[in-house]
C-alpha atoms as a PDB file:
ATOM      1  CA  UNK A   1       0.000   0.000   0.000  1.00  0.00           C
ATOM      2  CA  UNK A   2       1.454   3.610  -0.857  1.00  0.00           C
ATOM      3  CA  UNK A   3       2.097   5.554   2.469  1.00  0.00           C
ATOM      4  CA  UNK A   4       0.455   8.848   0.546  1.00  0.00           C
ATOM      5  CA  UNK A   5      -2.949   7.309   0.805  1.00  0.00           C
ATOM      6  CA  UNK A   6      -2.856   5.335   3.837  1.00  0.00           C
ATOM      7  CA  UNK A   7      -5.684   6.752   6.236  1.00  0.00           C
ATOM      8  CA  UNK A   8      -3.248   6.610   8.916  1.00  0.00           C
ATOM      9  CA  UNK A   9      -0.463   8.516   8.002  1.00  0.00           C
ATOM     10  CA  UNK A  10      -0.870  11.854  10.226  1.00  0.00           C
ATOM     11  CA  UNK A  11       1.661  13.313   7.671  1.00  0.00           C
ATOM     12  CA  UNK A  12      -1.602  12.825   5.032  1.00  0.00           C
ATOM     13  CA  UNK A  13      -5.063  13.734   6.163  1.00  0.00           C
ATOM     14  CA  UNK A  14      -7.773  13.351   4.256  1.00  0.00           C
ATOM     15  CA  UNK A  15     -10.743  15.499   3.986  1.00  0.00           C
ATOM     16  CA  UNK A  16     -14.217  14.086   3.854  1.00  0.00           C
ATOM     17  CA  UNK A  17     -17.017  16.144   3.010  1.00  0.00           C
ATOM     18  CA  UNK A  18     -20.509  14.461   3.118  1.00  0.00           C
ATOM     19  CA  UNK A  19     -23.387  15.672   1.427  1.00  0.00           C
ATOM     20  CA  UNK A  20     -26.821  15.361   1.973  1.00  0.00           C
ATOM     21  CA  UNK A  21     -29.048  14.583  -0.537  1.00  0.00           C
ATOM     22  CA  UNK A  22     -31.228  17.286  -2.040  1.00  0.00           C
ATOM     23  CA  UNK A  23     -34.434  18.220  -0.748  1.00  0.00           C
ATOM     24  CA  UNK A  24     -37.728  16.947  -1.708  1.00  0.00           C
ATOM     25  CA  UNK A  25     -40.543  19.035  -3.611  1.00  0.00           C
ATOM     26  CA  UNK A  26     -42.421  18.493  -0.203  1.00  0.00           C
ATOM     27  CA  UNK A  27     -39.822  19.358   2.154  1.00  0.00           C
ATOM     28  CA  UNK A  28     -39.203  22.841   0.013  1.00  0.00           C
ATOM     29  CA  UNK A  29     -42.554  23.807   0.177  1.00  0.00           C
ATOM     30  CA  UNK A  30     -42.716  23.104   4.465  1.00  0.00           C
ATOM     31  CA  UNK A  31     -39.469  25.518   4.248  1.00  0.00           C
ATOM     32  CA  UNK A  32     -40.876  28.181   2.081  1.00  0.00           C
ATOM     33  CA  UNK A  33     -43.769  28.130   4.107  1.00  0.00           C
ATOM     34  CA  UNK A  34     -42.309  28.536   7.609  1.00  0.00           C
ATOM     35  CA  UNK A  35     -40.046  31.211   6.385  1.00  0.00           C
ATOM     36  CA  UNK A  36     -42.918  32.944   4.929  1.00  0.00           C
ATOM     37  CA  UNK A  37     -44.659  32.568   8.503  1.00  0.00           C
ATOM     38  CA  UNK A  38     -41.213  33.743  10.026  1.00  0.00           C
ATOM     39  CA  UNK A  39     -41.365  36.942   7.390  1.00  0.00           C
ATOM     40  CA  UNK A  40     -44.790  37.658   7.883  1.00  0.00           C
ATOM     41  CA  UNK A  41     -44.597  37.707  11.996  1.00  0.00           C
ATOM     42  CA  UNK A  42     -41.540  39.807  11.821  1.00  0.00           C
ATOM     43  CA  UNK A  43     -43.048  42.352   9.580  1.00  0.00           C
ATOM     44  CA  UNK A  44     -46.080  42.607  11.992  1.00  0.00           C
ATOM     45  CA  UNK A  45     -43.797  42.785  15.037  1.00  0.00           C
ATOM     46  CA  UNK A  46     -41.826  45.732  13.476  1.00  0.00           C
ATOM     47  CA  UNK A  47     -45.116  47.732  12.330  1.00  0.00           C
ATOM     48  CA  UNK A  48     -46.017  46.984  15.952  1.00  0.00           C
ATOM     49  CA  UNK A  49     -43.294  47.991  17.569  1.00  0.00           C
ATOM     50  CA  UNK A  50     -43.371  50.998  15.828  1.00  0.00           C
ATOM     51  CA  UNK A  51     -46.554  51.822  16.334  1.00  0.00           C
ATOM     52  CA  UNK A  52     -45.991  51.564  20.401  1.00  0.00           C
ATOM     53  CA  UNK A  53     -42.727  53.495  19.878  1.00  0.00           C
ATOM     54  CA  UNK A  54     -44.908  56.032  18.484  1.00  0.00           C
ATOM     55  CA  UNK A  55     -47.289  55.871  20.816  1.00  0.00           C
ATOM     56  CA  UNK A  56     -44.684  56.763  23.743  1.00  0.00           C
ATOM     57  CA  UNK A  57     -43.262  59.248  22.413  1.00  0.00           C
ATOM     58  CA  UNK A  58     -46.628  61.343  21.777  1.00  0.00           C
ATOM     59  CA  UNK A  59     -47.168  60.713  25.327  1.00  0.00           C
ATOM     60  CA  UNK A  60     -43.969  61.947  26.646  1.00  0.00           C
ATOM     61  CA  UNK A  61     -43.714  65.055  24.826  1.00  0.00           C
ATOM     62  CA  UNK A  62     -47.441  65.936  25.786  1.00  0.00           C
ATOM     63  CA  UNK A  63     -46.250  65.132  29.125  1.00  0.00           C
ATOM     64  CA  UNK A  64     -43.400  67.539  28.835  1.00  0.00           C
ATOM     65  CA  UNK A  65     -45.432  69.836  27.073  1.00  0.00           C
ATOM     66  CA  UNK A  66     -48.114  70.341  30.216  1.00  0.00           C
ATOM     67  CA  UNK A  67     -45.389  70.511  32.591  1.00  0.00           C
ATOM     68  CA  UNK A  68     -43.932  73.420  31.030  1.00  0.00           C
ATOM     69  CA  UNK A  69     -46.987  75.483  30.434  1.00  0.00           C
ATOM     70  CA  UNK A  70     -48.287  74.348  34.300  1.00  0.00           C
ATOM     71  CA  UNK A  71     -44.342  75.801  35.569  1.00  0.00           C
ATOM     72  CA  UNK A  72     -45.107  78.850  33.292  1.00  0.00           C
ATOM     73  CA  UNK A  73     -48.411  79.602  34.513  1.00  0.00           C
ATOM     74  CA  UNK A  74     -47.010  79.141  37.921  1.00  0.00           C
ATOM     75  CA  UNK A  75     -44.181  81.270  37.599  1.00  0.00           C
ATOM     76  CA  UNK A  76     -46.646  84.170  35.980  1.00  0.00           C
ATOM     77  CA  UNK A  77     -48.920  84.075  38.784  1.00  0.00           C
ATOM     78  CA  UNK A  78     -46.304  83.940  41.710  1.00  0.00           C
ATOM     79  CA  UNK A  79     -46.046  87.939  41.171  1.00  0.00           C
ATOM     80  CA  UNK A  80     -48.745  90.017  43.630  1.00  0.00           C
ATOM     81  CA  UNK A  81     -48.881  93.722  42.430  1.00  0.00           C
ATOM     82  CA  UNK A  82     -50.899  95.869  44.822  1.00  0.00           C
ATOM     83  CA  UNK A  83     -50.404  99.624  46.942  1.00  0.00           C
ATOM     84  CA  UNK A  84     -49.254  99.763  50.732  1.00  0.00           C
ATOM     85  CA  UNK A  85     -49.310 102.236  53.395  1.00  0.00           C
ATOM     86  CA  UNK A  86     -46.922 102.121  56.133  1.00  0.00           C
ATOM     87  CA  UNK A  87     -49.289 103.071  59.172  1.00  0.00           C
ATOM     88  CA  UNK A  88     -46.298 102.506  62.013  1.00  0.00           C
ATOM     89  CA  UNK A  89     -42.997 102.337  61.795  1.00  0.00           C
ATOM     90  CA  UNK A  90     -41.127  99.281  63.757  1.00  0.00           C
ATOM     91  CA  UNK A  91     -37.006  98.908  64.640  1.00  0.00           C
ATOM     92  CA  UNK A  92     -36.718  95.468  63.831  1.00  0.00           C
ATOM     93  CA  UNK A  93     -33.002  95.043  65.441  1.00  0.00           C
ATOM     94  CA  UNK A  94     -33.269  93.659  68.665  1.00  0.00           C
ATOM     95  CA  UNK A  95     -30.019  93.968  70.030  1.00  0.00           C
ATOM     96  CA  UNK A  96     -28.863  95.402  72.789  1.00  0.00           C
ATOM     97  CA  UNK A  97     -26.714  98.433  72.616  1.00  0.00           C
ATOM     98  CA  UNK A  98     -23.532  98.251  73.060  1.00  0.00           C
ATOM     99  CA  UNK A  99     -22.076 100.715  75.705  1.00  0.00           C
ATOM    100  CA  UNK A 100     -19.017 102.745  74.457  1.00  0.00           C
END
């Protein structure tokens, strides 16, 4: 036996490839079919996801919206204009005096 095809020889490998054999018309179809499923549930996920992602956001920025018209309002109407009279006037340091 020649030592450049002996299966043994480490100095030699031999690559084996095995093939399967090709598919059926039935089997094709069953794999057309469940990637069609599998294309047709992600499209509907995406659109839905989308939709929700839409959904949020709207919410938020009304959210942020009413929050900054309610701290606008409530900055506008911290302000109280009116007239005064000062009817007695009133030392309001309490200390002692100091003796020099």
């Amino acid at each position: 036996m020649d030592q450049s095809q002996d299966p043994q020889n480490p100095q030699n490998p031999h690559m084996r490839f095995t093939t399967r054999p090709q598919a059926g018309l039935l089997e094709r179809i069953v794999f057309f079919a469940l990637g069609l499923v599998v294309l047709v549930a992600a499209f509907f996920f995406i659109g839905i996801a989308l939709i929700a992602g839409a959904i949020l956001a709207g919410v938020f920025l009304i959210r942020l919206w009413w929050l900054k018209r309610k701290l606008q309002r409530a900055h506008q109407d911290s302000y109280v204009e009116g007239e005064y009279t000062v009817i007695e006037t009133a030392i309001t340091d309490q200390r002692p005096p100091t003796g020099k």
